[in-house]
PDB file of N, CA and C in Angstrom:
ATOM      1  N   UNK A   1     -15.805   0.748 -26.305  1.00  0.00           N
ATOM      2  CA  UNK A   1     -14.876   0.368 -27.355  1.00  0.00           C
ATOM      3  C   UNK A   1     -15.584   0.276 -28.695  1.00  0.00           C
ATOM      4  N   UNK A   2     -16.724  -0.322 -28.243  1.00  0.00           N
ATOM      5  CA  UNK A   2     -17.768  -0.496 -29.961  1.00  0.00           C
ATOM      6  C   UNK A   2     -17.876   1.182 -30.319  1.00  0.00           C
ATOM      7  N   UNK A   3     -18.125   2.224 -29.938  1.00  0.00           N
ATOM      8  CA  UNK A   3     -18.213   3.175 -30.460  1.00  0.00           C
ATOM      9  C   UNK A   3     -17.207   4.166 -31.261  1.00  0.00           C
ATOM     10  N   UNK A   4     -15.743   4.024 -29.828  1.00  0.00           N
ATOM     11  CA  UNK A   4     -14.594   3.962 -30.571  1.00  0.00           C
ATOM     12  C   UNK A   4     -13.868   3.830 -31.995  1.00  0.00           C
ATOM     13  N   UNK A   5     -14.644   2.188 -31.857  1.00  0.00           N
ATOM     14  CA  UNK A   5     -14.106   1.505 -33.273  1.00  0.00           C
ATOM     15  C   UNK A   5     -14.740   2.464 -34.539  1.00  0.00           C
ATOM     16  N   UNK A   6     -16.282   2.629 -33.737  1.00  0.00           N
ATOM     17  CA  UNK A   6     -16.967   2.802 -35.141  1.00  0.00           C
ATOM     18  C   UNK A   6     -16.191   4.658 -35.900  1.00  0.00           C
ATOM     19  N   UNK A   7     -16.148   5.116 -34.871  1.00  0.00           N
ATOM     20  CA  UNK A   7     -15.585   6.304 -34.623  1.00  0.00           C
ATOM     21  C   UNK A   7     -14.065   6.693 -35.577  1.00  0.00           C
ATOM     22  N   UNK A   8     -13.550   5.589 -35.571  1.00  0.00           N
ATOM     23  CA  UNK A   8     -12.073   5.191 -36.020  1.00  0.00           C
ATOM     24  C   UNK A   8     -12.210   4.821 -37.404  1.00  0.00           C
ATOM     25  N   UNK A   9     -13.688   3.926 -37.620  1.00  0.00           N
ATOM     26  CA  UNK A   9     -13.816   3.086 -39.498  1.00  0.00           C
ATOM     27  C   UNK A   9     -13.101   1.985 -38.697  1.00  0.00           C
ATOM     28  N   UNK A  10     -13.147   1.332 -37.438  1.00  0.00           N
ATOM     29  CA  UNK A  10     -12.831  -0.129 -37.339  1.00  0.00           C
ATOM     30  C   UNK A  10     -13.706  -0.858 -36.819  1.00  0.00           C
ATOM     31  N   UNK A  11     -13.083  -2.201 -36.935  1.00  0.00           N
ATOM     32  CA  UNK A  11     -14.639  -3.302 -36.770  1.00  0.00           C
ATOM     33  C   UNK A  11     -14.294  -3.581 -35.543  1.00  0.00           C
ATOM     34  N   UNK A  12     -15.431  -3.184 -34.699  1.00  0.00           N
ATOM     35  CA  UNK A  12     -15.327  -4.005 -33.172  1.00  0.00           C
ATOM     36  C   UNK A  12     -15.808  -5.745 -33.138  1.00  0.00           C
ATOM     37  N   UNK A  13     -14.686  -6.454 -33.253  1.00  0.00           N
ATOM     38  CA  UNK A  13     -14.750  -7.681 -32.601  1.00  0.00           C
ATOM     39  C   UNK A  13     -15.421  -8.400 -31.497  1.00  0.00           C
ATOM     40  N   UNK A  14     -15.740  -7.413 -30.639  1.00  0.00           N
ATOM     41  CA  UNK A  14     -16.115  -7.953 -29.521  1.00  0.00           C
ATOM     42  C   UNK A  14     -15.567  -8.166 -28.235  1.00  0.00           C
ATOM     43  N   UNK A  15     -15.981  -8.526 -27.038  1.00  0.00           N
ATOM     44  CA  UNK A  15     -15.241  -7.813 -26.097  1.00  0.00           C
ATOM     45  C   UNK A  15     -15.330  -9.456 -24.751  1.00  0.00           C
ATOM     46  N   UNK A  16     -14.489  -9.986 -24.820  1.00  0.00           N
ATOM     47  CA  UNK A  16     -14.417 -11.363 -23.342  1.00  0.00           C
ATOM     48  C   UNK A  16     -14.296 -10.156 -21.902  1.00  0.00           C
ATOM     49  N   UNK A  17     -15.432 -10.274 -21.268  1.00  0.00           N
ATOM     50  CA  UNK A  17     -15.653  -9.503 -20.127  1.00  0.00           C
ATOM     51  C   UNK A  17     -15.942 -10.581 -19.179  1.00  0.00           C
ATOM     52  N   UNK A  18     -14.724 -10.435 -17.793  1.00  0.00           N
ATOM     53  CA  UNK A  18     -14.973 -11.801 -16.924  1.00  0.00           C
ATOM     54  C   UNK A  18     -15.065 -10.830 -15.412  1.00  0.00           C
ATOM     55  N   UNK A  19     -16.470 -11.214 -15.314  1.00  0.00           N
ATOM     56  CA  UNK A  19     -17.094 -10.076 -13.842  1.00  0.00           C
ATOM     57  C   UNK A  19     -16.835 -11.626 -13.061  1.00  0.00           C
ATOM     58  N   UNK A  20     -16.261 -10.841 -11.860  1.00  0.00           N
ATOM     59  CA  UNK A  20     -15.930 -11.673 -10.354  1.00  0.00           C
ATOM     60  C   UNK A  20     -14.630 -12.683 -10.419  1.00  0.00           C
ATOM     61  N   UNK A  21     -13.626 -11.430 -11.403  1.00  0.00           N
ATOM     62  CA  UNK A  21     -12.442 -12.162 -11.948  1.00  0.00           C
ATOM     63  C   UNK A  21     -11.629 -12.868 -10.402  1.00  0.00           C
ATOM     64  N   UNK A  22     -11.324 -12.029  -9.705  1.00  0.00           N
ATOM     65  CA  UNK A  22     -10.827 -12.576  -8.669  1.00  0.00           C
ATOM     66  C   UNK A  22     -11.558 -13.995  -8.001  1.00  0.00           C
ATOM     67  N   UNK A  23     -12.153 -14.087  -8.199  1.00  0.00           N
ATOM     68  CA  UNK A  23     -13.090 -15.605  -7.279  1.00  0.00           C
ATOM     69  C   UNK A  23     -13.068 -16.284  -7.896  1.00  0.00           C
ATOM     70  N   UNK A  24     -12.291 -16.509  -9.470  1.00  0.00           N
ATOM     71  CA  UNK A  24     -11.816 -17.705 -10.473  1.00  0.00           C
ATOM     72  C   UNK A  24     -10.615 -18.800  -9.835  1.00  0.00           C
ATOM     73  N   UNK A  25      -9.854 -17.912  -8.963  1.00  0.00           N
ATOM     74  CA  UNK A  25      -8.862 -18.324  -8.910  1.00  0.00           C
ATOM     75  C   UNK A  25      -8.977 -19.579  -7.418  1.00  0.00           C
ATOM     76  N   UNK A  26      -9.268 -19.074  -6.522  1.00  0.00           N
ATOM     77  CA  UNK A  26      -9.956 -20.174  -5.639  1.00  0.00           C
ATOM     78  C   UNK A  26     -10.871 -20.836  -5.979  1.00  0.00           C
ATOM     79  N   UNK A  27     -12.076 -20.502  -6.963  1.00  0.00           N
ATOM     80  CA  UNK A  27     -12.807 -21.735  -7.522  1.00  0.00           C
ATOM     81  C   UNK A  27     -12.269 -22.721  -7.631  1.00  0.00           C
ATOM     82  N   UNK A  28     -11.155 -22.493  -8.849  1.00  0.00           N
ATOM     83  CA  UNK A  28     -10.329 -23.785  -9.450  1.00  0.00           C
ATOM     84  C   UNK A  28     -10.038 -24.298  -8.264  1.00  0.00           C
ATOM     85  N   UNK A  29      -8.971 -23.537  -7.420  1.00  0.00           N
ATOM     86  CA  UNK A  29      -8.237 -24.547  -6.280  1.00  0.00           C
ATOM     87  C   UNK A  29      -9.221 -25.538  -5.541  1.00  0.00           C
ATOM     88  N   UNK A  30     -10.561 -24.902  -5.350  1.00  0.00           N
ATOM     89  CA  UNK A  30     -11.452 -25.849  -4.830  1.00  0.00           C
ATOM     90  C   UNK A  30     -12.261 -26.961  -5.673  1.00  0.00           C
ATOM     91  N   UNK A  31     -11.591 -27.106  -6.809  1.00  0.00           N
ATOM     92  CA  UNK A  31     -11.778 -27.990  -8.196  1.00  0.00           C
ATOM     93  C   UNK A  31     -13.608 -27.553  -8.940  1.00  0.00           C
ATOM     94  N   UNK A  32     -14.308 -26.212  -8.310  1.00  0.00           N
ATOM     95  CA  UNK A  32     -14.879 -26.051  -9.091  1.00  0.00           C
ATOM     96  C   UNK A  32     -15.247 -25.994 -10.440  1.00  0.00           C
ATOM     97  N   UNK A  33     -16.141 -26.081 -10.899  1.00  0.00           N
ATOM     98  CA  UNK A  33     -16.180 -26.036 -12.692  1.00  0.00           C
ATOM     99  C   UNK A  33     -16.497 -24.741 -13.298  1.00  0.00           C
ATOM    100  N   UNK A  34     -15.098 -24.307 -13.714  1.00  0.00           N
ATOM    101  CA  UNK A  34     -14.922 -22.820 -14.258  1.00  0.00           C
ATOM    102  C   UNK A  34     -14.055 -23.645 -15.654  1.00  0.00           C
ATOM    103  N   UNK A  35     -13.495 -24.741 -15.820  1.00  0.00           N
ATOM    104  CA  UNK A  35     -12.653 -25.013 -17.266  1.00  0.00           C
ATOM    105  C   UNK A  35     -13.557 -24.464 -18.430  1.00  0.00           C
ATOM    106  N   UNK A  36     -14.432 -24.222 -18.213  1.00  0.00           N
ATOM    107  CA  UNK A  36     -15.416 -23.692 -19.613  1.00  0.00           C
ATOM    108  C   UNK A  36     -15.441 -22.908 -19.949  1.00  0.00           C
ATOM    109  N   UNK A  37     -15.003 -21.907 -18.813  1.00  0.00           N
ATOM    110  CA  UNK A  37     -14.919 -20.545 -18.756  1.00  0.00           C
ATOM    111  C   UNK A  37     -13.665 -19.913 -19.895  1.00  0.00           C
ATOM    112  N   UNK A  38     -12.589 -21.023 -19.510  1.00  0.00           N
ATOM    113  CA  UNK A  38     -11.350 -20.878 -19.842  1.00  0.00           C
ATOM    114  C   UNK A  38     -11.018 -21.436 -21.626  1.00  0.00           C
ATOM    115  N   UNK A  39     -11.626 -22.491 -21.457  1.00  0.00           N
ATOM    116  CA  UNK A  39     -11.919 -22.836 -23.274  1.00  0.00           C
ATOM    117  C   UNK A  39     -12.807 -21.978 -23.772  1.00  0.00           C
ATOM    118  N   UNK A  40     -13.448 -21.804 -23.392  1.00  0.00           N
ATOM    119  CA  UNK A  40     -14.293 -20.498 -24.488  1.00  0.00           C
ATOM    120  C   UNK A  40     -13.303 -19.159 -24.569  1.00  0.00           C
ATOM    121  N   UNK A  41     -12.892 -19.156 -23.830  1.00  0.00           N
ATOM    122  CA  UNK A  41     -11.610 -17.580 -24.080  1.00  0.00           C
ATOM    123  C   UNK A  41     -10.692 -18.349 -24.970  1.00  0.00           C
ATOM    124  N   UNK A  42     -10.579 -19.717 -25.083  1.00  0.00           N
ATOM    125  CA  UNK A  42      -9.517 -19.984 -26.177  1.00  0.00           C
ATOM    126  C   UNK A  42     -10.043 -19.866 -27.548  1.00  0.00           C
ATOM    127  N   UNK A  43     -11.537 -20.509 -27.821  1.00  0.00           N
ATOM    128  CA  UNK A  43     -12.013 -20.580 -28.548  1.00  0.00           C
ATOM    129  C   UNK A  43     -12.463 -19.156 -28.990  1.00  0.00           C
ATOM    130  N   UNK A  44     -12.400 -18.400 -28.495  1.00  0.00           N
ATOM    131  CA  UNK A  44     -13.096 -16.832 -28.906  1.00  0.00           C
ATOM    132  C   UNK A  44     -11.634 -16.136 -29.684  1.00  0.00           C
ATOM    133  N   UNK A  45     -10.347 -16.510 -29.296  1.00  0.00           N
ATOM    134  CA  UNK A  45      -9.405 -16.263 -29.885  1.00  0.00           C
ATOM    135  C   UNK A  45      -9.207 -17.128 -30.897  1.00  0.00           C
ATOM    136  N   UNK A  46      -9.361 -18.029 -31.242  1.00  0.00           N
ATOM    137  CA  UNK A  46      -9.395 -19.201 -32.523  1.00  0.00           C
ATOM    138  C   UNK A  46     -10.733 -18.154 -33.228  1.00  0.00           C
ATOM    139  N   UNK A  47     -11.592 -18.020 -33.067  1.00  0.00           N
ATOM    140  CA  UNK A  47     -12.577 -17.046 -33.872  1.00  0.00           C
ATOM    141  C   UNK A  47     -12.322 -15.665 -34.359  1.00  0.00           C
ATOM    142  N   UNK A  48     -11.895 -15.193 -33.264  1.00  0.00           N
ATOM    143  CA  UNK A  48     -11.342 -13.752 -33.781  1.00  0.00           C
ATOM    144  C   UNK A  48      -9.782 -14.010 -35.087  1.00  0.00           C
ATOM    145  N   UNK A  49      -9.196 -14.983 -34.810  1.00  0.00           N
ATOM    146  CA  UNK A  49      -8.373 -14.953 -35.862  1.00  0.00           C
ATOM    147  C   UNK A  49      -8.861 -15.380 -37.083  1.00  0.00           C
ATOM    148  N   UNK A  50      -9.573 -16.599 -36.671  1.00  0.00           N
ATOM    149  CA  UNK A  50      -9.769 -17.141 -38.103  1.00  0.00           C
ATOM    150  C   UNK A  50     -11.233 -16.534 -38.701  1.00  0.00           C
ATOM    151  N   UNK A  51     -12.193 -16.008 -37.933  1.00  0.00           N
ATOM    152  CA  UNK A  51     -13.017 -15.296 -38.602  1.00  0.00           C
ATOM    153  C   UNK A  51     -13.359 -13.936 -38.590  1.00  0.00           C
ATOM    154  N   UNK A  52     -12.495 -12.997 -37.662  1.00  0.00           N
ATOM    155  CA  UNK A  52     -12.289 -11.666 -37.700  1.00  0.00           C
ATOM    156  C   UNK A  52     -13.885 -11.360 -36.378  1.00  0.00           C
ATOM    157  N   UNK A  53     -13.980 -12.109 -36.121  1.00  0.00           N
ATOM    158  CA  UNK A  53     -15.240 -11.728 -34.449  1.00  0.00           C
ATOM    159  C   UNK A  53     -15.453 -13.051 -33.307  1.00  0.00           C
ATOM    160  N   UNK A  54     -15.916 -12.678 -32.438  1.00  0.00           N
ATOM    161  CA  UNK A  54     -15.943 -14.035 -31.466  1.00  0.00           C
ATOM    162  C   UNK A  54     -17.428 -13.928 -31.314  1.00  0.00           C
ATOM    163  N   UNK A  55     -17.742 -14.892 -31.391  1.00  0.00           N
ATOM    164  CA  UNK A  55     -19.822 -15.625 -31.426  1.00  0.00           C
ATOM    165  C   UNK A  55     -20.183 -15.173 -29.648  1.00  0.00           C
ATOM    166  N   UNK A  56     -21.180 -14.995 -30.407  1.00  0.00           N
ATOM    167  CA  UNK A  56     -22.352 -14.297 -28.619  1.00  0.00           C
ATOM    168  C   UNK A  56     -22.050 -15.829 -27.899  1.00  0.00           C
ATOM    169  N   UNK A  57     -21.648 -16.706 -27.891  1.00  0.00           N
ATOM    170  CA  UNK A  57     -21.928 -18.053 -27.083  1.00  0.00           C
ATOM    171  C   UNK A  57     -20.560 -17.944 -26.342  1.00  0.00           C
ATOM    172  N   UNK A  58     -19.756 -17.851 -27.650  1.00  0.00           N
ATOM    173  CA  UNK A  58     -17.922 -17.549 -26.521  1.00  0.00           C
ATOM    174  C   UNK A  58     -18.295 -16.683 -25.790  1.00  0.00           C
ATOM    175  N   UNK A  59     -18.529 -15.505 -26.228  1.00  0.00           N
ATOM    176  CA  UNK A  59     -18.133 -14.753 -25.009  1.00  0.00           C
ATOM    177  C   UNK A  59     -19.693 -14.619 -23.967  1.00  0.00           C
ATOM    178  N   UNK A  60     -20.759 -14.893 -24.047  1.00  0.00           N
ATOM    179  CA  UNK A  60     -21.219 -15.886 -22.528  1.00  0.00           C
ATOM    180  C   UNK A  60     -20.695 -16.190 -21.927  1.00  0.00           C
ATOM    181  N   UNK A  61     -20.037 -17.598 -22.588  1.00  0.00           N
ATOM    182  CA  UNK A  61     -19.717 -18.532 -21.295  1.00  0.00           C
ATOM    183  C   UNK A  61     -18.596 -17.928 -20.745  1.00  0.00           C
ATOM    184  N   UNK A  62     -17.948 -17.485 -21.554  1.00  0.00           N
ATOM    185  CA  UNK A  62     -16.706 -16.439 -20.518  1.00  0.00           C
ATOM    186  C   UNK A  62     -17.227 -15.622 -19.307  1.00  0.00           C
ATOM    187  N   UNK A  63     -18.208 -14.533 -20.010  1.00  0.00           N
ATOM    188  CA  UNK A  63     -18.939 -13.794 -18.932  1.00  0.00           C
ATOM    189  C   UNK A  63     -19.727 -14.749 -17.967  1.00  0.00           C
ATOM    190  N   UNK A  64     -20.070 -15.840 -18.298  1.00  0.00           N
ATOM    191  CA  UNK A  64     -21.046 -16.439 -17.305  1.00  0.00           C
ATOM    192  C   UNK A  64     -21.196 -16.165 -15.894  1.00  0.00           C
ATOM    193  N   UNK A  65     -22.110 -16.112 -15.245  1.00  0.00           N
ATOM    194  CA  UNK A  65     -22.565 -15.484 -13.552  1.00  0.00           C
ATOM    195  C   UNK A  65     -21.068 -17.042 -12.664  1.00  0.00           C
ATOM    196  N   UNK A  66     -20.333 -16.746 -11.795  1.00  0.00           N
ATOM    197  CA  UNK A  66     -19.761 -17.489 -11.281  1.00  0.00           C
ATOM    198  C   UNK A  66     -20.320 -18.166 -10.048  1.00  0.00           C
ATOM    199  N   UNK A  67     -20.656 -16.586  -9.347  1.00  0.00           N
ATOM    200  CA  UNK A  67     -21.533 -17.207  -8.059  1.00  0.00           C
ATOM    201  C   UNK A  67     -22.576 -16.222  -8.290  1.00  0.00           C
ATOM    202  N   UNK A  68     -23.722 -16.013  -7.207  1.00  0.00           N
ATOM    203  CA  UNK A  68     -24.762 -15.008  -7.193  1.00  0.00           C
ATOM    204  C   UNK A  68     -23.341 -13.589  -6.574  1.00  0.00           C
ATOM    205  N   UNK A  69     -24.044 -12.724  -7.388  1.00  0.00           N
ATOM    206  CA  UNK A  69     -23.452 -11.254  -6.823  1.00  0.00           C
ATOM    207  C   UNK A  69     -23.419 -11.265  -5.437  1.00  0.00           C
ATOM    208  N   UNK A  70     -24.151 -11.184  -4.931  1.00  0.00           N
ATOM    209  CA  UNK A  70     -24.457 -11.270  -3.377  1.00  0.00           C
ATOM    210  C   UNK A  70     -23.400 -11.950  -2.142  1.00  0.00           C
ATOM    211  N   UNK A  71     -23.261 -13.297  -3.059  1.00  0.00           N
ATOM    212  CA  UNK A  71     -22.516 -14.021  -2.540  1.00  0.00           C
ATOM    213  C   UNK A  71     -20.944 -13.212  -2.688  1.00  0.00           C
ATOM    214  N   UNK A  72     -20.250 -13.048  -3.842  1.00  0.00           N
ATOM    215  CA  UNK A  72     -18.997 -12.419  -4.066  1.00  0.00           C
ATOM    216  C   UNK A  72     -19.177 -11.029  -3.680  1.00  0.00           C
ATOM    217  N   UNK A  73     -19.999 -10.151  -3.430  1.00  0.00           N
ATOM    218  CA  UNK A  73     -19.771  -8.643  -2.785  1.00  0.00           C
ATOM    219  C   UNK A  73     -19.493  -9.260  -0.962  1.00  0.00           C
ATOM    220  N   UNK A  74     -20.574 -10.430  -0.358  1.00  0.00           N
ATOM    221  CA  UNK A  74     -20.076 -10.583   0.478  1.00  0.00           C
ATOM    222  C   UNK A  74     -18.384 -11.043   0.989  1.00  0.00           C
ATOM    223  N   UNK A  75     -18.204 -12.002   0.159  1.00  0.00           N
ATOM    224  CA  UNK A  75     -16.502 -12.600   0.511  1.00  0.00           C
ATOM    225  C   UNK A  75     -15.901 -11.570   0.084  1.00  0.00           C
ATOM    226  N   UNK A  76     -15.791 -10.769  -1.021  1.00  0.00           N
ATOM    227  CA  UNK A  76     -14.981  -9.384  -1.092  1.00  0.00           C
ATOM    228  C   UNK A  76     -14.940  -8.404   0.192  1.00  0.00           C
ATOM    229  N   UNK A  77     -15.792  -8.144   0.785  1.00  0.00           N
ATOM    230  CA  UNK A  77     -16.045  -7.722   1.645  1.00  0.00           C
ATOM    231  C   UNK A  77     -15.406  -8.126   3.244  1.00  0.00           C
ATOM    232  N   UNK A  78     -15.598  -9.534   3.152  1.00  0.00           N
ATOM    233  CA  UNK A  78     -14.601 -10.370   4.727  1.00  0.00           C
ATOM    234  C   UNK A  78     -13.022 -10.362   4.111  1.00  0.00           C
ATOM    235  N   UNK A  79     -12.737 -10.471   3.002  1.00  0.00           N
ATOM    236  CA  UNK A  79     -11.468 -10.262   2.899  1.00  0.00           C
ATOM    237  C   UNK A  79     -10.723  -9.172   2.776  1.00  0.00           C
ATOM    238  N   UNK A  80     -11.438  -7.975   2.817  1.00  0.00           N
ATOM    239  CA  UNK A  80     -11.279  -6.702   2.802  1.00  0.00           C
ATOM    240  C   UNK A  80     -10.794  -6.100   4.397  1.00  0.00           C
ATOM    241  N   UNK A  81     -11.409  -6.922   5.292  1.00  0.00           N
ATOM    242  CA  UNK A  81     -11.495  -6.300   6.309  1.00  0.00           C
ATOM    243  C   UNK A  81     -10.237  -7.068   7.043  1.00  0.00           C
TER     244      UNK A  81
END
């Protein structure tokens, strides 16, 4: 998309990328701590409006590691089958 933009004469903003989206959703139910995850996607939209980009820290904690890879290729995997 950053190349796109540049490609176009537009400003790439930046991009909230959430790897191991599916395993958010049972986290919560199991009252894990993902709410941070979820305020920083608010806050990255409060930035992009009011300052036209979202800060390397929003979109971290958005991206942040949820579990080890390992762990989520495995449960993807038993629920697959």
């Amino acid at each position: 998309m950053r190349g796109f933009c540049v490609g176009v004469g537009r400003t790439w903003a930046g991009a909230l990328l959430r790897p191991h989206g599916p395993a958010l959703r049972p986290m919560m139910e199991m009252g894990m701590p993902v709410d941070d995850v979820f305020e920083a996607a608010k806050e990255a939209g409060r930035q992009l409006v009011r300052d036209g980009e979202m800060s390397t820290e929003a979109r971290n904690v958005v991206s942040r590691e949820l579990l080890p890879r390992e762990t989520y290729i495995q449960q993807a995997s038993q629920q697959s089958q």
